[in-house]
Protein backbone atom coordinates (compact mmCIF):
# COMPACT_ATOMS: atom_id res chain seq x y z
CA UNK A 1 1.70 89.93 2.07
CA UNK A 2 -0.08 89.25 5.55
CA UNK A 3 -0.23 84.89 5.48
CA UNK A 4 -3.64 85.42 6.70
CA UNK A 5 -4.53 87.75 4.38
CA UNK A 6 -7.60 86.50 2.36
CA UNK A 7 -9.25 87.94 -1.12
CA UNK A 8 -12.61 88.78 -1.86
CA UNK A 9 -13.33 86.80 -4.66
CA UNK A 10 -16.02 89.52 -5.67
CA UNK A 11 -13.79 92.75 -5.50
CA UNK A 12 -11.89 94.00 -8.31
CA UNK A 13 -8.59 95.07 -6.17
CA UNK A 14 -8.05 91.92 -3.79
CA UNK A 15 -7.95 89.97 -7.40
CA UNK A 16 -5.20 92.72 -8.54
CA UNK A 17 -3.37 92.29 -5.49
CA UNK A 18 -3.81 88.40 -5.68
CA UNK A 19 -2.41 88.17 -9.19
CA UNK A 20 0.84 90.67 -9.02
CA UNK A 21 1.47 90.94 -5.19
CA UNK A 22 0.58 87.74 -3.65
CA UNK A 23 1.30 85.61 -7.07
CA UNK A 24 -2.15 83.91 -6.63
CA UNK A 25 -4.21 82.49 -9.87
CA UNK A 26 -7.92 84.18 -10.30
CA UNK A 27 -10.50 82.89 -12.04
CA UNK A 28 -10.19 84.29 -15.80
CA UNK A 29 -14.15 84.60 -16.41
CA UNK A 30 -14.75 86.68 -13.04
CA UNK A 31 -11.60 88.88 -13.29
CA UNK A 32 -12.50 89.69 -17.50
CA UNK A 33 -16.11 90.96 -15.95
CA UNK A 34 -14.47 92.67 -13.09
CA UNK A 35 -12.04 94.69 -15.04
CA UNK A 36 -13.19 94.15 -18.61
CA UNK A 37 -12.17 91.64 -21.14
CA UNK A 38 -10.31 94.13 -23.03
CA UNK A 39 -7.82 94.60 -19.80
CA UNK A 40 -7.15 91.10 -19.84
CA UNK A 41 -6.57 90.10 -23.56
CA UNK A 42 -3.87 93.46 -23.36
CA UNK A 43 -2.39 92.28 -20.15
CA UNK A 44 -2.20 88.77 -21.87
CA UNK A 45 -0.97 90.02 -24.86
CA UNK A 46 1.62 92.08 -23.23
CA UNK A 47 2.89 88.68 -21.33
CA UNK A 48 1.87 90.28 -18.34
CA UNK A 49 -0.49 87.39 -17.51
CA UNK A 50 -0.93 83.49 -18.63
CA UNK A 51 -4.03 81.96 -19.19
CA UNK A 52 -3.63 78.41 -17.45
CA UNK A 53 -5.36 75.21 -17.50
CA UNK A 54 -8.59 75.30 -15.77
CA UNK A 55 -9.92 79.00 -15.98
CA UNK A 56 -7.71 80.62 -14.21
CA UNK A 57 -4.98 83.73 -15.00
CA UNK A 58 -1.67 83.65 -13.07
CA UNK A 59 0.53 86.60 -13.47
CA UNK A 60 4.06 86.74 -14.74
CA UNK A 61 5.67 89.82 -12.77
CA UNK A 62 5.05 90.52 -9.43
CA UNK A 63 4.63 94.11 -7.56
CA UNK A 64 5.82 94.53 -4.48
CA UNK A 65 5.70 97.84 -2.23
CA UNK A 66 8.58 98.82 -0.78
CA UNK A 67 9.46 101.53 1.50
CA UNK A 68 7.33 103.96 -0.56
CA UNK A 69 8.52 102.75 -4.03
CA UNK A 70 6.68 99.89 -6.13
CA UNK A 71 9.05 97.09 -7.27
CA UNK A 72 7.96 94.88 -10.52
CA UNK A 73 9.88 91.90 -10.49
CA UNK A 74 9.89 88.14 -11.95
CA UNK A 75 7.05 86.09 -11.02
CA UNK A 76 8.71 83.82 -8.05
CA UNK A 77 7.87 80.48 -9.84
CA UNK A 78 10.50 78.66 -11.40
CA UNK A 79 11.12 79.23 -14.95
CA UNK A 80 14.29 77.87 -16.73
CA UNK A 81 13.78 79.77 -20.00
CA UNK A 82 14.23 82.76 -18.69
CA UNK A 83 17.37 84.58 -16.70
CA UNK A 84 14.50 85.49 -13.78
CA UNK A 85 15.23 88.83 -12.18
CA UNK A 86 14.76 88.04 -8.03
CA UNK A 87 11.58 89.30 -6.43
CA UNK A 88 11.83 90.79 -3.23
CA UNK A 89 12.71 89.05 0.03
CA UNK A 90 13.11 89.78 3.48
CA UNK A 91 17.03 90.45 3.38
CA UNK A 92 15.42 93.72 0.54
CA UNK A 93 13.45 95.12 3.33
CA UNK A 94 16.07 94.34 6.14
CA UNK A 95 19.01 95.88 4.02
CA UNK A 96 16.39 98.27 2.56
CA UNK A 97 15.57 99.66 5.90
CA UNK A 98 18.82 99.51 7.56
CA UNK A 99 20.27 102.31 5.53
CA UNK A 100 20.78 105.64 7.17
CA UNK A 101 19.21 107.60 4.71
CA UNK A 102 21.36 110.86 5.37
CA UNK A 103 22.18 112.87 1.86
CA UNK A 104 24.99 111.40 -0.16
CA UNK A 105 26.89 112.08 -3.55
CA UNK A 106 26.89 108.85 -5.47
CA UNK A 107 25.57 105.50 -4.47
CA UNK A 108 26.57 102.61 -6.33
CA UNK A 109 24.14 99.31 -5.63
CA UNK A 110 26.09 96.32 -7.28
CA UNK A 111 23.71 93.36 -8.40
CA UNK A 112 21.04 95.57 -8.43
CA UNK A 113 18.68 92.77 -10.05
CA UNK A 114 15.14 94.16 -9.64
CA UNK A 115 16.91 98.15 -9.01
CA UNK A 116 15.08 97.90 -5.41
CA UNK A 117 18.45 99.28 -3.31
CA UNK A 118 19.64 102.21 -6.14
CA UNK A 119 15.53 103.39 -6.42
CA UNK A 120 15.68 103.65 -2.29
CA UNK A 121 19.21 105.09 -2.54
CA UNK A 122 18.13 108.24 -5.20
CA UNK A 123 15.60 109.74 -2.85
CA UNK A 124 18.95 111.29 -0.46
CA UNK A 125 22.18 110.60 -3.51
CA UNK A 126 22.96 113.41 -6.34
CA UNK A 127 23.08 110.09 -8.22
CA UNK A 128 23.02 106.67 -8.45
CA UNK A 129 24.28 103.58 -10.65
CA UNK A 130 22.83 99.69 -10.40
CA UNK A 131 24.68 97.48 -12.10
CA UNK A 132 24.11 93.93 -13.08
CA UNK A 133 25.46 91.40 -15.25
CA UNK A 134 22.34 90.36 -16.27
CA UNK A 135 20.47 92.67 -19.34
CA UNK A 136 17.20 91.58 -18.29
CA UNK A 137 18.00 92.97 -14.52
CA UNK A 138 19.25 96.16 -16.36
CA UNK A 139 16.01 96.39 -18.16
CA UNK A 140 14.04 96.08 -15.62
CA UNK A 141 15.68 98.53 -13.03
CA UNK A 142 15.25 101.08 -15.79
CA UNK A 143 11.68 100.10 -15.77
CA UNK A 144 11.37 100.43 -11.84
CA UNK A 145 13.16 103.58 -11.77
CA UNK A 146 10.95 105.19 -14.95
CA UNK A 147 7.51 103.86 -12.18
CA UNK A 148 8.80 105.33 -9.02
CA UNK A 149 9.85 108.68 -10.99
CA UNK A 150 13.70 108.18 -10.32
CA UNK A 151 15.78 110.07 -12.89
CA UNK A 152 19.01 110.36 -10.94
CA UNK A 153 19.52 106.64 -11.13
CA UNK A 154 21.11 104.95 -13.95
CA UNK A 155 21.56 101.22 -14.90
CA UNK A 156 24.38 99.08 -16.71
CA UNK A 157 25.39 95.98 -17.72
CA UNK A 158 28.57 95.31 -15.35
CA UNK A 159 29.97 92.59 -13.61
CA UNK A 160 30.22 94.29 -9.93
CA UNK A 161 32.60 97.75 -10.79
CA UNK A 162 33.94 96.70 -13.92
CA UNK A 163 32.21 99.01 -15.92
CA UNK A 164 32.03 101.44 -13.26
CA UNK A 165 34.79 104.21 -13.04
CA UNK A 166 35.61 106.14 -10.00
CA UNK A 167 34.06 105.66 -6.48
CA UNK A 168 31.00 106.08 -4.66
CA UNK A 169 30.31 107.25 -0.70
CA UNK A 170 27.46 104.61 -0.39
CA UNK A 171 27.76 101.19 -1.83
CA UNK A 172 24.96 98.70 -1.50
CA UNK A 173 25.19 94.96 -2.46
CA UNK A 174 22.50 92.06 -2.13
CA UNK A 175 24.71 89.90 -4.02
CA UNK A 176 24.33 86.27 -5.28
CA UNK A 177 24.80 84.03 -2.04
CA UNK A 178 23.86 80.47 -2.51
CA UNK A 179 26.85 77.95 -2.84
CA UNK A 180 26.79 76.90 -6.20
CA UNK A 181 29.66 74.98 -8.09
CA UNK A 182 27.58 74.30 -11.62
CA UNK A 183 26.63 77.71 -12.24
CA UNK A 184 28.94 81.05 -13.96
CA UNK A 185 28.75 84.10 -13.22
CA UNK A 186 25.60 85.39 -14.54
CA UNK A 187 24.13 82.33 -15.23
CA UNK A 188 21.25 82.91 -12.58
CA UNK A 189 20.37 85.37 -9.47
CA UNK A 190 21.62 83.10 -6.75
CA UNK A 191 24.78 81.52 -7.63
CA UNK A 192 27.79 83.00 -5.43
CA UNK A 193 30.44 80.58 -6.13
CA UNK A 194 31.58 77.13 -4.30
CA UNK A 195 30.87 78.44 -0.78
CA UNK A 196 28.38 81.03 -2.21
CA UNK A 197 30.97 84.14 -0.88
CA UNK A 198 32.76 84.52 -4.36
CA UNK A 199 30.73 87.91 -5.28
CA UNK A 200 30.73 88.91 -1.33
CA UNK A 201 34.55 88.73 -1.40
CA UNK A 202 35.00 90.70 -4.56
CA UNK A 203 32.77 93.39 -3.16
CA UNK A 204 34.83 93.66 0.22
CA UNK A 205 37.97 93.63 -1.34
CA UNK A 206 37.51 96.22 -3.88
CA UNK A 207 36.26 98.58 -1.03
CA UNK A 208 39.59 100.21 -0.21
CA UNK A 209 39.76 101.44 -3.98
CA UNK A 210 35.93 101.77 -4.43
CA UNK A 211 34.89 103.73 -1.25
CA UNK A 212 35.07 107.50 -0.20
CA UNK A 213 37.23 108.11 2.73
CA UNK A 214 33.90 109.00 4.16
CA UNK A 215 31.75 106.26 2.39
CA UNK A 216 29.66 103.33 3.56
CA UNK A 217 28.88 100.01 2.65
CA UNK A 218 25.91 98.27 3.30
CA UNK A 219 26.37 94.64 2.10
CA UNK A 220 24.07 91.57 2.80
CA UNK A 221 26.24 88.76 3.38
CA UNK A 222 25.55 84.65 3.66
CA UNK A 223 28.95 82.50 4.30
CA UNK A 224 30.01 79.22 6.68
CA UNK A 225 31.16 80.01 9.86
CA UNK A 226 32.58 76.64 11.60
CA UNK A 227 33.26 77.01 15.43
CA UNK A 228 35.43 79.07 16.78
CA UNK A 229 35.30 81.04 13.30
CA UNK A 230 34.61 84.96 13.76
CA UNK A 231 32.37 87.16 11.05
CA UNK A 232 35.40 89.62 11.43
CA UNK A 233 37.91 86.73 10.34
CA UNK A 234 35.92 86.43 6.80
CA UNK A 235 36.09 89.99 6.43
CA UNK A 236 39.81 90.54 7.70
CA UNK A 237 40.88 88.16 5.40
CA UNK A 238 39.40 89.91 2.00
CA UNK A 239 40.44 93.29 3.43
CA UNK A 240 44.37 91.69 3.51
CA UNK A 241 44.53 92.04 7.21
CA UNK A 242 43.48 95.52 7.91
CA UNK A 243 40.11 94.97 9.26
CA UNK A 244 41.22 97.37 11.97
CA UNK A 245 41.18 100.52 9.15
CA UNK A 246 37.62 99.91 9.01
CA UNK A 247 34.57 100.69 11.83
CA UNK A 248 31.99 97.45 11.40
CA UNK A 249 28.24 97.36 12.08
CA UNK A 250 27.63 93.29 12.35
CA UNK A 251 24.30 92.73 11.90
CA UNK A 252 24.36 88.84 11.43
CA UNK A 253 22.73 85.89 13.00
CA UNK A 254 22.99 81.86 13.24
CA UNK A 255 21.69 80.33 9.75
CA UNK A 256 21.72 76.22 11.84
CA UNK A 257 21.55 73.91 8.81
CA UNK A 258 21.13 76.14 5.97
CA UNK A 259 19.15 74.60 3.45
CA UNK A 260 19.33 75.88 -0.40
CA UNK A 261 16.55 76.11 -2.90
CA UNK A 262 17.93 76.89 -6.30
CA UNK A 263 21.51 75.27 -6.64
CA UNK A 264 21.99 72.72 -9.29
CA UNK A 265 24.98 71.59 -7.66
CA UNK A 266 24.15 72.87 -3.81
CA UNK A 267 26.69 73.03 -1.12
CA UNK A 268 27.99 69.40 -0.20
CA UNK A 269 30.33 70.84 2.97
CA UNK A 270 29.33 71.03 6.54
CA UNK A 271 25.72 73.55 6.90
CA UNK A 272 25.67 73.15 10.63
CA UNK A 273 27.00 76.78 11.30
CA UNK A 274 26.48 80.04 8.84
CA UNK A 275 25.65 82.96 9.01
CA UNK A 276 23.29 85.51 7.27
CA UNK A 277 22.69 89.68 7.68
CA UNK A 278 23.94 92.92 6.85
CA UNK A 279 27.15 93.83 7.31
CA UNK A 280 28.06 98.00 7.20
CA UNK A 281 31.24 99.26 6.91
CA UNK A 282 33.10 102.62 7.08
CA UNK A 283 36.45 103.76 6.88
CA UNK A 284 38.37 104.36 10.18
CA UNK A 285 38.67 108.23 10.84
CA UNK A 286 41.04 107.31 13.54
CA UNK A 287 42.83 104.44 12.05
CA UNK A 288 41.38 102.72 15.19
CA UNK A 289 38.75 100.51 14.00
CA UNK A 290 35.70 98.62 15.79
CA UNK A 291 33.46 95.89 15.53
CA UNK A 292 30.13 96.06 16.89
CA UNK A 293 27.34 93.07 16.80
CA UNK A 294 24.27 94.48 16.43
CA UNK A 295 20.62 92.88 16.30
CA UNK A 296 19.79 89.86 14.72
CA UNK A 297 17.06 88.01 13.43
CA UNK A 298 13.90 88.71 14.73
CA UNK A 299 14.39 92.06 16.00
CA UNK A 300 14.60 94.11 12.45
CA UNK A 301 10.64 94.64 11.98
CA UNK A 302 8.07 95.81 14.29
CA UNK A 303 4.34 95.20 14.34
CA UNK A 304 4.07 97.76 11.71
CA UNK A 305 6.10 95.45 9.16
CA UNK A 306 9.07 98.10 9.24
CA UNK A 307 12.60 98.30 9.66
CA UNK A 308 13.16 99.18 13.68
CA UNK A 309 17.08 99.67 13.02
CA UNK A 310 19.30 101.74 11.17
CA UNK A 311 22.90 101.10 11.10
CA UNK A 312 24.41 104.51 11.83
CA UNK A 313 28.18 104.06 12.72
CA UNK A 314 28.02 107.93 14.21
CA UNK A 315 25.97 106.55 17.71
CA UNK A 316 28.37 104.24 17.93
């Protein structure tokens, strides 16, 4: 949503969009009249809304557009009784948009959560598969993917490919980032591990098994990088050394003094230097690998609020 967006208080819609895009509270009498009480004793029956303190409704999913598909998610407030599937954020729309969306034969989107990447992914794949450890992530990717009309993508319960058998020639991850040592593994939507690059690591070094000769991966990635440390060292490293079978789109940038917001037990080691992006990979047809550094932050969106880059390794 625009920040200086503003809703009529007196039309029906902007209170719609208030409640289950924006995540703003309404005033209960107002909206009942507007859309009928019976709407909003069904939507509060249905847990779709609260009534809180002080006349007012607040919503407890949120819809989000995306790309041409709508997204429900959990409400972004805190709740600790609940295993909250993520909303969307501006790494969905910079990973969702970055994508070459050329015709594929199975895409596999690991940590799907809301089922944002796999929904995207079934307009060009014969099929797709989200997986997540979480049920209620599975649960509601089905849901997403029954409300944008997708029945070529499927969703399980699996801990990255461990349900998953043979390979895929797209494979999407937004993966659990945030360093984390007090949290296992899906305990919550942000934990990745001490240095927050446990899930990341898993992903990139199951690729060589995972990935069609002629596959991509598209996988949003957070992790320290002291000086004199390289985004290619990270990855060379979890490939075993053979970073050079593999052509690399780096689309990272400079995270100075990254700051967490959900760790119970956030990261206690220098957060002078990280970085954050999407990083796409393919497999070497020449054995000769590259790496290229693409754009960074601030140059993915254009006044149009979308995606100005793909990452296409063939103009490369």
């Amino acid at each position: 949503m625009r920040p200086d967006w503003v809703a009529r208080a007196n039309d029906p819609i902007d209170n719609l969009i208030s409640l289950f895009i924006d995540g703003r509270q309404v005033n209960a009498n107002l909206f009942a009249k507007q859309l009928t009480s019976r709407f909003v004793d069904t939507a509060l029956d249905m847990g779709l809304l609260t009534d809180c303190a002080g006349g007012v409704l607040q919503a407890n999913a949120c819809l989000f557009p995306c790309y041409g598909s709508y997204i429900v998610t959990d409400h972004p407030a805190k709740n600790s009784t609940i295993n909250q599937v993520m909303w969307l954020w501006g790494e969905s729309f910079v990973l969702g948009g970055l994508v070459k969306r050329s015709p594929r034969r199975r895409a596999v989107d690991l940590g799907t959560g809301s089922g944002i990447h796999a929904i995207l992914a079934a307009d060009h794949c014969s099929s797709v598969i989200g997986a997540d450890i979480n049920p209620r992530a599975v649960e509601f990717a089905t849901f997403n993917a029954m409300l944008n009309g997708k029945s070529n993508a499927q969703f399980i319960l699996s801990d990255l490919f461990n349900s998953i058998e043979g390979t895929c020639d797209l494979l999407l991850a937004n993966p659990p980032y945030a360093p984390d040592s007090a949290a296992q593994p899906g305990d919550n939507f942000w934990s990745g591990g001490l240095q927050g690059t446990d899930l990341l690591r898993k992903i990139v070094e199951s690729l060589p098994a995972k990935l069609d000769p002629d596959g991509t991966a598209h996988l949003i990635a957070l992790y320290p990088n002291p000086p004199a440390t390289k985004t290619r060292d990270h990855f060379d490293m979890w490939l075993g050394g053979k970073i050079g079978d593999w052509d690399v789109l780096d689309h990272t940038w400079p995270v100075p003094h990254y700051e967490d917001l959900f760790s119970l037990q956030p990261y206690q080691g220098d957060k002078s230097a990280w970085r954050f992006g999407v990083v796409s990979l393919r497999r070497s047809a020449s054995g000769n690998g590259w790496w290229k550094e693409g754009a960074g932050r601030g140059l993915f969106f254009g006044t149009d609020g979308r995606c100005n880059l793909v990452a296409d390794h063939d103009s490369h």
